[in-house]
C-alpha atoms as a PDB file:
ATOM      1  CA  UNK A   1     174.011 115.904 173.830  1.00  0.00           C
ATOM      2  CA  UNK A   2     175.086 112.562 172.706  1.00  0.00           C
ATOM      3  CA  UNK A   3     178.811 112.584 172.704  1.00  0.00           C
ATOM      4  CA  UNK A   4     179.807 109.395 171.641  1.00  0.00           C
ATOM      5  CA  UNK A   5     178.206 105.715 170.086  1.00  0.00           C
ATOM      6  CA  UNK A   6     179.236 102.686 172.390  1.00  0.00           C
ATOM      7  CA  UNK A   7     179.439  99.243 170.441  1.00  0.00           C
ATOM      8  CA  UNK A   8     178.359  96.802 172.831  1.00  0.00           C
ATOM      9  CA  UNK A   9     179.261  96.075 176.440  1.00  0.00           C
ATOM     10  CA  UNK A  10     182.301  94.254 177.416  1.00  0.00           C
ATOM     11  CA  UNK A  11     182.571  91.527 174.435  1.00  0.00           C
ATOM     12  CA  UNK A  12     184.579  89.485 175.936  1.00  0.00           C
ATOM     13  CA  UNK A  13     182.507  88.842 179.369  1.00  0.00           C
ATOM     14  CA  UNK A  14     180.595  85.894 178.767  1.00  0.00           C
ATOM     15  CA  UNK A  15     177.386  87.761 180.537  1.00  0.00           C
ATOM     16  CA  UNK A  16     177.633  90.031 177.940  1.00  0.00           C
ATOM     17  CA  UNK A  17     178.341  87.803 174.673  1.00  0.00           C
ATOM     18  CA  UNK A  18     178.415  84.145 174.342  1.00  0.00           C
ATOM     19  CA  UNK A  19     181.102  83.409 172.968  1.00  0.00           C
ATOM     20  CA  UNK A  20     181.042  80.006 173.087  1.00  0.00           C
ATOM     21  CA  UNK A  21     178.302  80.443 170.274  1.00  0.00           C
ATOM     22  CA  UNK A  22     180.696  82.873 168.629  1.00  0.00           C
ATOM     23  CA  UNK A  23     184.129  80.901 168.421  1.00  0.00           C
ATOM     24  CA  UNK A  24     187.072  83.724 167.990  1.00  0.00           C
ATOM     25  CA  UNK A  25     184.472  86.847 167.680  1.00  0.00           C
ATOM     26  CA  UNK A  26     183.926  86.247 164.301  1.00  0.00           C
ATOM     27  CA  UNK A  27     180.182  86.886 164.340  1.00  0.00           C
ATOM     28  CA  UNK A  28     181.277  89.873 167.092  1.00  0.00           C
ATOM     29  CA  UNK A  29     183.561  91.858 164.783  1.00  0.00           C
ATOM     30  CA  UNK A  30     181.297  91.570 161.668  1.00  0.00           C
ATOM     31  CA  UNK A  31     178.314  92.914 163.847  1.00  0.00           C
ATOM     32  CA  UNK A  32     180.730  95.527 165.363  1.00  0.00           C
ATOM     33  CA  UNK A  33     182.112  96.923 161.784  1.00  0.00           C
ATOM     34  CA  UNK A  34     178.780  97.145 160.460  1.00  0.00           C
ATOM     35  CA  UNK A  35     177.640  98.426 162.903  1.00  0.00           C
ATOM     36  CA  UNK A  36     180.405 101.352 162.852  1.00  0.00           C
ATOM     37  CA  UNK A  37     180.026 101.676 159.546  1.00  0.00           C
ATOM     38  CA  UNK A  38     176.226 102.769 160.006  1.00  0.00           C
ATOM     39  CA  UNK A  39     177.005 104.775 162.623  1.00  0.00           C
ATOM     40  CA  UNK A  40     179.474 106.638 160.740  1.00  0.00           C
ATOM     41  CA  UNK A  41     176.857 106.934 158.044  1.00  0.00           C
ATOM     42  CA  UNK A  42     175.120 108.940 159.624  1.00  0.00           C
ATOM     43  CA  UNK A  43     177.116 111.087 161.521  1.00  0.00           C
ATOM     44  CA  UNK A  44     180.658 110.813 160.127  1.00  0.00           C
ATOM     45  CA  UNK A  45     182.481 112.939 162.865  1.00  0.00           C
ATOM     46  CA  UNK A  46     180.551 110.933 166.289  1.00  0.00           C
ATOM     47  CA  UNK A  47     182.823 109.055 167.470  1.00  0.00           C
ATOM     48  CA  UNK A  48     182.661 105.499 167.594  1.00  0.00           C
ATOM     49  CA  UNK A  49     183.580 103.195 170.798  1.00  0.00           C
ATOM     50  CA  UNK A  50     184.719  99.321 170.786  1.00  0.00           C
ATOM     51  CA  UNK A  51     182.546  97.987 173.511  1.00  0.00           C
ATOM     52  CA  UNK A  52     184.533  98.317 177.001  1.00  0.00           C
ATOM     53  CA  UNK A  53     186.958  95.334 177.801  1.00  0.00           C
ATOM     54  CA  UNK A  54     186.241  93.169 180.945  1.00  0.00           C
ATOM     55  CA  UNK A  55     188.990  91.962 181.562  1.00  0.00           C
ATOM     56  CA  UNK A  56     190.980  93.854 180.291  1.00  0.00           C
ATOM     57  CA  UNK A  57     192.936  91.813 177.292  1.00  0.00           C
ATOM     58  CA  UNK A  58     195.257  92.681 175.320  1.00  0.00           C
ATOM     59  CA  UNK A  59     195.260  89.345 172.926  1.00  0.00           C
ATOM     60  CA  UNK A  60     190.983  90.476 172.874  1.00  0.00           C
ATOM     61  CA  UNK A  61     192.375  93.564 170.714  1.00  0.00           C
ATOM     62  CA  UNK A  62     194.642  91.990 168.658  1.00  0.00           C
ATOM     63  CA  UNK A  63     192.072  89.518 168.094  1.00  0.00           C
ATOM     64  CA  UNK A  64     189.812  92.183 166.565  1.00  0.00           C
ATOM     65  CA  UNK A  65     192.405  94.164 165.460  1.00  0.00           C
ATOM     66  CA  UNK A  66     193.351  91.279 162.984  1.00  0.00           C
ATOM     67  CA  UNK A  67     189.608  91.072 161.983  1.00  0.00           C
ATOM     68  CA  UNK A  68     189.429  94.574 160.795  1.00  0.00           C
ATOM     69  CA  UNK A  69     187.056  96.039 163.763  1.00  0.00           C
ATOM     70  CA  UNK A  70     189.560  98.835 164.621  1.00  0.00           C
ATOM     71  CA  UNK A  71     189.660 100.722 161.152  1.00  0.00           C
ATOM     72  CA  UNK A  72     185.621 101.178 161.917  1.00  0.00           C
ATOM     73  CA  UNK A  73     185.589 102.116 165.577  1.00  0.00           C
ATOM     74  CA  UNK A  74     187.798 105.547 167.224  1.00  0.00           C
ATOM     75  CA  UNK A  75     188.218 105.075 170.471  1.00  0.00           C
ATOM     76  CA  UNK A  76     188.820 102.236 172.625  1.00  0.00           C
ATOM     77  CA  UNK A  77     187.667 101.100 176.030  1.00  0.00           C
ATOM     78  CA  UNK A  78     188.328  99.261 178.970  1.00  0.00           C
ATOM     79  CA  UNK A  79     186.684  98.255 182.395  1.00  0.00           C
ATOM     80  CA  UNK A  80     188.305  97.583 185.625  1.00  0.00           C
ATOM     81  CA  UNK A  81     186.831  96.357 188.767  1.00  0.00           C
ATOM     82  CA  UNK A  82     190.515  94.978 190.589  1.00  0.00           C
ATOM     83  CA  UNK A  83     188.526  95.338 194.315  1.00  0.00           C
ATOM     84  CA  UNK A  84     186.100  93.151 193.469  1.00  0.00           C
ATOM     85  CA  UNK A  85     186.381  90.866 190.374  1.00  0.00           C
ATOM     86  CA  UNK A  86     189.713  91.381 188.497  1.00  0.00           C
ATOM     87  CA  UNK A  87     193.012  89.548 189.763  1.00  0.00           C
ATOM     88  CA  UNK A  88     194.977  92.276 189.809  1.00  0.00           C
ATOM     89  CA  UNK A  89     195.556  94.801 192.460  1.00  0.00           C
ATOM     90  CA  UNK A  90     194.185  98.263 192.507  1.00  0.00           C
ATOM     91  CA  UNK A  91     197.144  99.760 192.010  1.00  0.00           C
ATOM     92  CA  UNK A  92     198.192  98.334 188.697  1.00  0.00           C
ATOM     93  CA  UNK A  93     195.317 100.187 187.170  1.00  0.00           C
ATOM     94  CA  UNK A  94     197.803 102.244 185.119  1.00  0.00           C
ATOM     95  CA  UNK A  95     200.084  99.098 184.208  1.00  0.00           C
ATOM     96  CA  UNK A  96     197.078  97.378 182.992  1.00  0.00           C
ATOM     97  CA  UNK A  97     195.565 101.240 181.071  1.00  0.00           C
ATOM     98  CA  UNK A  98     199.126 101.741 179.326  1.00  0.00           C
ATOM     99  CA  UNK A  99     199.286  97.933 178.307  1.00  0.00           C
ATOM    100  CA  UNK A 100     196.078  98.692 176.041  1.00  0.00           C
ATOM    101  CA  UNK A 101     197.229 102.130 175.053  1.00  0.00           C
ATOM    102  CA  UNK A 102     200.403 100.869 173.679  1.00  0.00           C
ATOM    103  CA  UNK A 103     199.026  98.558 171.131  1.00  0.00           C
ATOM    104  CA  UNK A 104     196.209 100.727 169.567  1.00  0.00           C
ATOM    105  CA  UNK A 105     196.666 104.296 167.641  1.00  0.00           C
ATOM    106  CA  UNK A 106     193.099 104.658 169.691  1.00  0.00           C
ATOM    107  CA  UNK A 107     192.457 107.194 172.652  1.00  0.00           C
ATOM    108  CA  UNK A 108     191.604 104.734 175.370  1.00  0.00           C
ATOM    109  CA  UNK A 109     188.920 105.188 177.953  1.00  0.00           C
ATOM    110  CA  UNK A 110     187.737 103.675 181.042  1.00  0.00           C
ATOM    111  CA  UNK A 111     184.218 103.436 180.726  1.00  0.00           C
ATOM    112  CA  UNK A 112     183.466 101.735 183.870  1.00  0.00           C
ATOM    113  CA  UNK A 113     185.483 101.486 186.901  1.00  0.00           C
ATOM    114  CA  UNK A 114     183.932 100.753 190.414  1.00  0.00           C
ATOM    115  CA  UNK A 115     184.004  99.425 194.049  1.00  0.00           C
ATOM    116  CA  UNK A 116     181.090  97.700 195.536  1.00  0.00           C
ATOM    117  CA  UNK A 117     180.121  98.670 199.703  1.00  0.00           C
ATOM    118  CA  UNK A 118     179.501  94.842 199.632  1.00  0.00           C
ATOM    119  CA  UNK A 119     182.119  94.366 202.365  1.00  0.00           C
ATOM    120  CA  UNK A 120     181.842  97.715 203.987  1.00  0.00           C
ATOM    121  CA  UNK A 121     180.979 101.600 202.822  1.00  0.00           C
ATOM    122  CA  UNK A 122     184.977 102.030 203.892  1.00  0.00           C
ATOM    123  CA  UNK A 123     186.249  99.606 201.210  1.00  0.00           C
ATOM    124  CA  UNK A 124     184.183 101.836 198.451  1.00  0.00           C
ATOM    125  CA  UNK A 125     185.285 105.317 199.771  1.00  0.00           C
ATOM    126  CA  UNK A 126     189.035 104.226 199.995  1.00  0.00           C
ATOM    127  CA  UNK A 127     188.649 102.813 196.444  1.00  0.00           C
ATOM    128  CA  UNK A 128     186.674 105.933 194.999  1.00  0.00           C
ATOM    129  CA  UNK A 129     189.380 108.065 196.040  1.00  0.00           C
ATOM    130  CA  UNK A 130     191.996 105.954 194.908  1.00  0.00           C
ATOM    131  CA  UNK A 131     190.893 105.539 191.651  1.00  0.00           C
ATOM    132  CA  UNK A 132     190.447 108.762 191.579  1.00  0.00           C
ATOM    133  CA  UNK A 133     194.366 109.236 192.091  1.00  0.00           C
ATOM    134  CA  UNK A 134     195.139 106.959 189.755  1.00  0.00           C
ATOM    135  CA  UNK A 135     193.199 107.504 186.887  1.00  0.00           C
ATOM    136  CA  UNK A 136     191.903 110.874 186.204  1.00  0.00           C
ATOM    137  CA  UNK A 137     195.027 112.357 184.869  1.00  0.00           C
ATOM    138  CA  UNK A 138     195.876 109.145 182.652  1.00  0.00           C
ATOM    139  CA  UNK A 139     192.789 108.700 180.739  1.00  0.00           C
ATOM    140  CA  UNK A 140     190.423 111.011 178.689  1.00  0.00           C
ATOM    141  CA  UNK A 141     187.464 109.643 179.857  1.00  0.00           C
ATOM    142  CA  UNK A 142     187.140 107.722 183.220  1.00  0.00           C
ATOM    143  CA  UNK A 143     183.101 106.915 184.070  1.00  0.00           C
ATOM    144  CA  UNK A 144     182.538 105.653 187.650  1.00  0.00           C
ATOM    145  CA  UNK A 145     180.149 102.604 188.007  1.00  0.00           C
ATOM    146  CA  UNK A 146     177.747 103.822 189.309  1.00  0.00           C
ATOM    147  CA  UNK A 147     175.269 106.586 190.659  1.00  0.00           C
ATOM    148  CA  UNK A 148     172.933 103.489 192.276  1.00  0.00           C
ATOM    149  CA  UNK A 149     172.780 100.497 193.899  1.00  0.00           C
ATOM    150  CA  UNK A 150     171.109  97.826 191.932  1.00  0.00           C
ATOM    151  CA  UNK A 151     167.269  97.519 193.510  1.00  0.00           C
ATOM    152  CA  UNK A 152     167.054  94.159 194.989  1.00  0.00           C
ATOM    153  CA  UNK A 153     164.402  92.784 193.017  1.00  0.00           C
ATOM    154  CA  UNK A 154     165.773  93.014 190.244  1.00  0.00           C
ATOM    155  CA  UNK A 155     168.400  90.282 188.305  1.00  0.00           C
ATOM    156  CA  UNK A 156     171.913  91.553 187.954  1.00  0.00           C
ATOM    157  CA  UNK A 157     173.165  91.173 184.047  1.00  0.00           C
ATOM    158  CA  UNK A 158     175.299  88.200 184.766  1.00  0.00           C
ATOM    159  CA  UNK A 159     175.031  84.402 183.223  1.00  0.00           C
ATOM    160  CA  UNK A 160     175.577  82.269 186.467  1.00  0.00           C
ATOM    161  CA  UNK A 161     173.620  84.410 189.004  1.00  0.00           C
ATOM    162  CA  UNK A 162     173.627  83.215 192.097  1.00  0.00           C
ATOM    163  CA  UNK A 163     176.216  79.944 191.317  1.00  0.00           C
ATOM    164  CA  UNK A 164     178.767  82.750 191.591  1.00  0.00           C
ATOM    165  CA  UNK A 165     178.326  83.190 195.602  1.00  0.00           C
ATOM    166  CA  UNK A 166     179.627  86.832 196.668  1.00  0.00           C
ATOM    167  CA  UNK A 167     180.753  87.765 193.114  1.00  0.00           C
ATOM    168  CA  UNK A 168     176.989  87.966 192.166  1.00  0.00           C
ATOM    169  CA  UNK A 169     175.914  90.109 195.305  1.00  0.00           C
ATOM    170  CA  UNK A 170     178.070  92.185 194.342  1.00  0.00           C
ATOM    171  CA  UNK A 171     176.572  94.049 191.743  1.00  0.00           C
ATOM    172  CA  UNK A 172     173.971  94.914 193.969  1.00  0.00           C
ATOM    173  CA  UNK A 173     175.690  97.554 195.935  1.00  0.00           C
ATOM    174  CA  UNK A 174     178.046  99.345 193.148  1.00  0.00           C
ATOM    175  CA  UNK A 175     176.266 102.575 193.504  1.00  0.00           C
ATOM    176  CA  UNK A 176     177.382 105.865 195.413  1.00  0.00           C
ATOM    177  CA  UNK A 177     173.453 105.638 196.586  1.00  0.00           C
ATOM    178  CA  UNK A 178     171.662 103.196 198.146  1.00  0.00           C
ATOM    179  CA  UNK A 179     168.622 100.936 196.238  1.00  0.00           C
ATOM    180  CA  UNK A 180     166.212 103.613 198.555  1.00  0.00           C
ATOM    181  CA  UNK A 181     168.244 106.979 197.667  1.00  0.00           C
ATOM    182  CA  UNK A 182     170.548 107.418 200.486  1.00  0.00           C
ATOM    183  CA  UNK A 183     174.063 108.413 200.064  1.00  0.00           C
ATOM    184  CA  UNK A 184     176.846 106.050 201.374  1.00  0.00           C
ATOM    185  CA  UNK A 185     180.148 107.616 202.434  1.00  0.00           C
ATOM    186  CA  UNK A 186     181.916 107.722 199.174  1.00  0.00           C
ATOM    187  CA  UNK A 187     178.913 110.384 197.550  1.00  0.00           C
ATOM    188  CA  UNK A 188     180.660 112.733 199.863  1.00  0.00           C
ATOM    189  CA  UNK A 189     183.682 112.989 197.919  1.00  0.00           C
ATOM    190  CA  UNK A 190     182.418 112.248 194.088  1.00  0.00           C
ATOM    191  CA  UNK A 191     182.194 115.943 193.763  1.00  0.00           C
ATOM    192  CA  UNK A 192     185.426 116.495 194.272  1.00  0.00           C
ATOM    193  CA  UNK A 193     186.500 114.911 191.333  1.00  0.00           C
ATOM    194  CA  UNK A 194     183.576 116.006 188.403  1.00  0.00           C
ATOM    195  CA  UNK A 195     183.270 117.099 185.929  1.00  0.00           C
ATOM    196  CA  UNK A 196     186.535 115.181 184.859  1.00  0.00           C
ATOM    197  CA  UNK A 197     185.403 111.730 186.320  1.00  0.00           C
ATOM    198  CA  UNK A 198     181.644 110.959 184.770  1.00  0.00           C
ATOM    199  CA  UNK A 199     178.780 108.450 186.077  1.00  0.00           C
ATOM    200  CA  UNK A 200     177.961 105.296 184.300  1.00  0.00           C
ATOM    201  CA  UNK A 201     173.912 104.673 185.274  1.00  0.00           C
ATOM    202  CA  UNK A 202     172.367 101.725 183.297  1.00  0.00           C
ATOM    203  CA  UNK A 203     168.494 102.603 183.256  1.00  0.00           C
ATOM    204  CA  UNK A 204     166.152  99.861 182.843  1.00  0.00           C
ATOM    205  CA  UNK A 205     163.207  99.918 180.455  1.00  0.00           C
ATOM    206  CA  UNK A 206     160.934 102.484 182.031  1.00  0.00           C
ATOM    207  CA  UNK A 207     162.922 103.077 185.213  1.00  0.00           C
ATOM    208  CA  UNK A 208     161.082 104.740 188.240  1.00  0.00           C
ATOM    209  CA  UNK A 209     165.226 106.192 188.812  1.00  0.00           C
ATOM    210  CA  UNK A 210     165.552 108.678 185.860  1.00  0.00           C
ATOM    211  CA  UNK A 211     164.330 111.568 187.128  1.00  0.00           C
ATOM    212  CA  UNK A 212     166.004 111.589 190.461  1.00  0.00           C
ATOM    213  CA  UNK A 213     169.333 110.489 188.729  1.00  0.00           C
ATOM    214  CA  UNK A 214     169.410 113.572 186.507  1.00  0.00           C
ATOM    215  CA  UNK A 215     168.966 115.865 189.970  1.00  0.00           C
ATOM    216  CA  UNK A 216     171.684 113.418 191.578  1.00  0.00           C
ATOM    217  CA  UNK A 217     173.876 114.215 188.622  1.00  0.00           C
ATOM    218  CA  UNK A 218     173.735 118.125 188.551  1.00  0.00           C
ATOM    219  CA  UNK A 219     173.748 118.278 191.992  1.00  0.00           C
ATOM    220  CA  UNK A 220     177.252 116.672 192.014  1.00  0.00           C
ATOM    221  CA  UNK A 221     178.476 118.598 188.869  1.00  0.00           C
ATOM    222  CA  UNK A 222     178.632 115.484 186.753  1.00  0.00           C
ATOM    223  CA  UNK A 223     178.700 116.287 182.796  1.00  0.00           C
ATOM    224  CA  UNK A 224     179.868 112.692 181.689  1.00  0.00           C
ATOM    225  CA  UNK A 225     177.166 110.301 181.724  1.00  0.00           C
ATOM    226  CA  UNK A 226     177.443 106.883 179.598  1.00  0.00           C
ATOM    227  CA  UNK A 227     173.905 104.613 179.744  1.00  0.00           C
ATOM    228  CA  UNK A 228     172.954 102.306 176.959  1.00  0.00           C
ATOM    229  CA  UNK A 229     169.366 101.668 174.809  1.00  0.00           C
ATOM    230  CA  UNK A 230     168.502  97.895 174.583  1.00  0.00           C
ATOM    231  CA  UNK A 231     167.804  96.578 171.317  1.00  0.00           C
ATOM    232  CA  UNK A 232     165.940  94.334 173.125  1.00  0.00           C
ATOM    233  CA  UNK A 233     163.927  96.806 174.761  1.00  0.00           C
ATOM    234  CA  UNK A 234     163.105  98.585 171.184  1.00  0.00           C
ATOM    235  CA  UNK A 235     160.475  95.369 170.663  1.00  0.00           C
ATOM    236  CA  UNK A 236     158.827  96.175 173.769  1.00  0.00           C
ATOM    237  CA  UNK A 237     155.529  98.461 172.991  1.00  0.00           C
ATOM    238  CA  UNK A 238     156.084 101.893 173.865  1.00  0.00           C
ATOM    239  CA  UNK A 239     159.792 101.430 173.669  1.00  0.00           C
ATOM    240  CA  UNK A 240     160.362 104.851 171.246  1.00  0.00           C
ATOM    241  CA  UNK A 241     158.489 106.500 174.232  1.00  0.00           C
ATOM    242  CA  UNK A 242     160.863 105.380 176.884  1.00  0.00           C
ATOM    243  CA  UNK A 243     163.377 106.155 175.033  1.00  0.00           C
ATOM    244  CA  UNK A 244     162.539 109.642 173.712  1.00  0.00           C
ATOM    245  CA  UNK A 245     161.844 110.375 177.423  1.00  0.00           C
ATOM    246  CA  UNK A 246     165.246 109.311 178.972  1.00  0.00           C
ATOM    247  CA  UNK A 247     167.053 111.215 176.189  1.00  0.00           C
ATOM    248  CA  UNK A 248     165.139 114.258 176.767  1.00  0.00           C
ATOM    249  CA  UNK A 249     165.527 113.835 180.465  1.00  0.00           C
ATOM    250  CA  UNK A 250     169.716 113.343 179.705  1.00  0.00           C
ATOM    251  CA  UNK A 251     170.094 116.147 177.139  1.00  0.00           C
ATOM    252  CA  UNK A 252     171.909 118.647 179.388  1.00  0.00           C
ATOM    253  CA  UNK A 253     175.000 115.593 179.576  1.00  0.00           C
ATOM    254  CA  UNK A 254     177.468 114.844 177.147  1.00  0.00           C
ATOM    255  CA  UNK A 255     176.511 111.113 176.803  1.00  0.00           C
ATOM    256  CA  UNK A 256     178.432 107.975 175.786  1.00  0.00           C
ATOM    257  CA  UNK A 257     175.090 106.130 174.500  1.00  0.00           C
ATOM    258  CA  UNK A 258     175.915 102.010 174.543  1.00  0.00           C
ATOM    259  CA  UNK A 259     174.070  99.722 172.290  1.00  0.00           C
ATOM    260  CA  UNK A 260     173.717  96.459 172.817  1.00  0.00           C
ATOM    261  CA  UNK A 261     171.514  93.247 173.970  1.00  0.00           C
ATOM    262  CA  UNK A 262     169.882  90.780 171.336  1.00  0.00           C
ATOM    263  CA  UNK A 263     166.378  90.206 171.213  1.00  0.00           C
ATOM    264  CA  UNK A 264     165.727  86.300 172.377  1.00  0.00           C
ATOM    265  CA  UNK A 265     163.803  86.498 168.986  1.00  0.00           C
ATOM    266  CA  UNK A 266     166.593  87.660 166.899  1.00  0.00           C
ATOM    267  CA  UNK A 267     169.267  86.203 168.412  1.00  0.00           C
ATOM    268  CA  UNK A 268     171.257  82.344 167.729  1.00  0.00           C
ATOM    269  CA  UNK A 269     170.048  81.304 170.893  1.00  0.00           C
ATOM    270  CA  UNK A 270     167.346  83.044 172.620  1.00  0.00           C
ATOM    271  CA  UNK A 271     169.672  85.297 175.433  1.00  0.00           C
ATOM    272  CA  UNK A 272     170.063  88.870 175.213  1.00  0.00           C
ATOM    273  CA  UNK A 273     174.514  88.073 175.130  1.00  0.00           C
ATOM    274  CA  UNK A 274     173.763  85.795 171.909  1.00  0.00           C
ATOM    275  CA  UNK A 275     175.048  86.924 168.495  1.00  0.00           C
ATOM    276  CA  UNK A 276     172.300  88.104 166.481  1.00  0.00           C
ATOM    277  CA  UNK A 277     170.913  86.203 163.518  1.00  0.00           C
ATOM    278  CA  UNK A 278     171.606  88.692 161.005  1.00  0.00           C
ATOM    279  CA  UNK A 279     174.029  91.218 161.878  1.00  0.00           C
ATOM    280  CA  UNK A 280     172.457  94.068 159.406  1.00  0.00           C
ATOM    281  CA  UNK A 281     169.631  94.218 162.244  1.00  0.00           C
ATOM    282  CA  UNK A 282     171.660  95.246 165.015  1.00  0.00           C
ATOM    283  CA  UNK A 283     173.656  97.983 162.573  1.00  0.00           C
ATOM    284  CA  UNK A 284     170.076  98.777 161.250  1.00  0.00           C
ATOM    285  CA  UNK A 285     169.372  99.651 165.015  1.00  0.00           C
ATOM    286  CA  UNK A 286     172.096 101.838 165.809  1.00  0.00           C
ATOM    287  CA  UNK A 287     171.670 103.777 162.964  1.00  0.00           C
ATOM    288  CA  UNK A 288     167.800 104.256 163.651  1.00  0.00           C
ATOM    289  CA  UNK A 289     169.028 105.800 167.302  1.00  0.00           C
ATOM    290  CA  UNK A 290     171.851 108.225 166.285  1.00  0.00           C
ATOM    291  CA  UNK A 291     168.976 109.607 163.820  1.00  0.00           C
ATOM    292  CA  UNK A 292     166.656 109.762 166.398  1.00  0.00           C
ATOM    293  CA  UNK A 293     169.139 111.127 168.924  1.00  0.00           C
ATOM    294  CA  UNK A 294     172.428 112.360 168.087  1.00  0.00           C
END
């Protein structure tokens, strides 16, 4: 069951949007209220999410909140990663929730929080179960990043790559399973905290992962699951296949479904973070989905 419509993913990371294309999110929060109002069009009680925060800014919201973008979204969301990119320690995770949750009339969730094993497995158990503590009783909605490593061969979603030394390598070992399957130590405890702490699990188009993520899932009693479909990947041929065969594969989850990416085609520059050329096309997407799916 599709739960809830995700606008985007973390607006204010530049691998994520270009800003520097989009000077003060104009272009951002005219896609983004479109975009709610379409979803809203079509289902008018789903609720709507502002694409998670990374960082976490509390000048980002204002900034939209003074453009109008949070009379056409309900909820708000953040993402935290203080163990391995913020500058902030782990344990000013609530500090840094209640900062948000003070300015908007929004719930607030955390739609991705994580630890990489980059380091060691330790570092990721210790932070699992920390966040764990921290988090689960302050927020209605806390989704753990993620079920699996990032396979090797493919790029992480990140504009400098490799220029960014450890940072990038990172992202390669965020999962509670390694690239190959194999638990690390933290998947030992995950099910002690579901169903109140969910997965996030990006798929890729066609991903050889989906059907061994949804046993992964019920195995560990997860009913929270937030993914994303690509607007990109709905040019791709075959693309409504792939995606009527994740949903169906994800049905038995409540899911937080995330739209985003620009087509190079469709975009002001041709990067899946550009703002798209014409707004209307993005909103025109989302719309399509939650017809097709929710």
């Amino acid at each position: 069951m599709v739960e809830a419509i995700k606008l985007w993913n973390e607006p204010n990371n530049m691998s994520h949007w270009d800003f520097d294309v989009d000077k003060g999110w104009r272009l951002f929060a005219n896609m983004a209220k479109l975009a709610g109002e379409a979803v809203k069009a079509e289902r008018p009680n789903l609720p709507r999410v502002l694409g998670g925060m990374s960082p976490i800014d509390a000048g980002f919201i204002r900034n939209l909140e003074g453009q109008g973008v949070l009379e056409h979204v309900d909820v708000v969301a953040i993402h935290g990663f203080p163990l391995d990119w913020n500058h902030w320690q782990l344990d000013e995770w609530p500090d840094r929730y209640r900062e948000i949750q003070s300015i908007v009339k929004h719930p607030v969730w955390i739609t991705e929080v994580g630890v990489s094993s980059f380091g060691a497995e330790e570092v990721q158990e210790f932070g699992l179960r920390r966040s764990a503590e921290l988090l689960l009783d302050l927020a209605p909605r806390v989704h753990w990043y993620s079920l699996y490593d990032l396979p090797k061969a493919w790029p992480a979603t990140t504009r400098h790559r490799e220029a960014e030394g450890s940072s990038y390598y990172r992202h390669f070992y965020m999962g509670l399973l390694r690239e190959d399957g194999t638990p690390k130590k933290a998947l030992r405890h995950f099910a002690d905290y579901t169903p109140a702490m969910g997965i996030c699990q990006w798929f890729h188009f066609e991903d050889h992962r989906l059907d061994d993520t949804v046993s992964w899932l019920k195995k560990l009693g997860v009913r929270k699951l937030r993914t994303g479909l690509s607007w990109a990947d709905s040019f791709r041929p075959g693309a409504d296949a792939w995606f009527d065969r994740q949903m169906k594969a994800l049905e038995d989850f409540d899911v937080t479904l995330t739209f985003c990416f620009t087509p190079e085609h469709r975009g002001h520059s041709p990067h899946h973070t550009s703002p798209p050329l014409q707004a209307e096309e993005f909103a025109g997407f989302c719309a399509r989905m939650v017809r097709r799916y929710a």
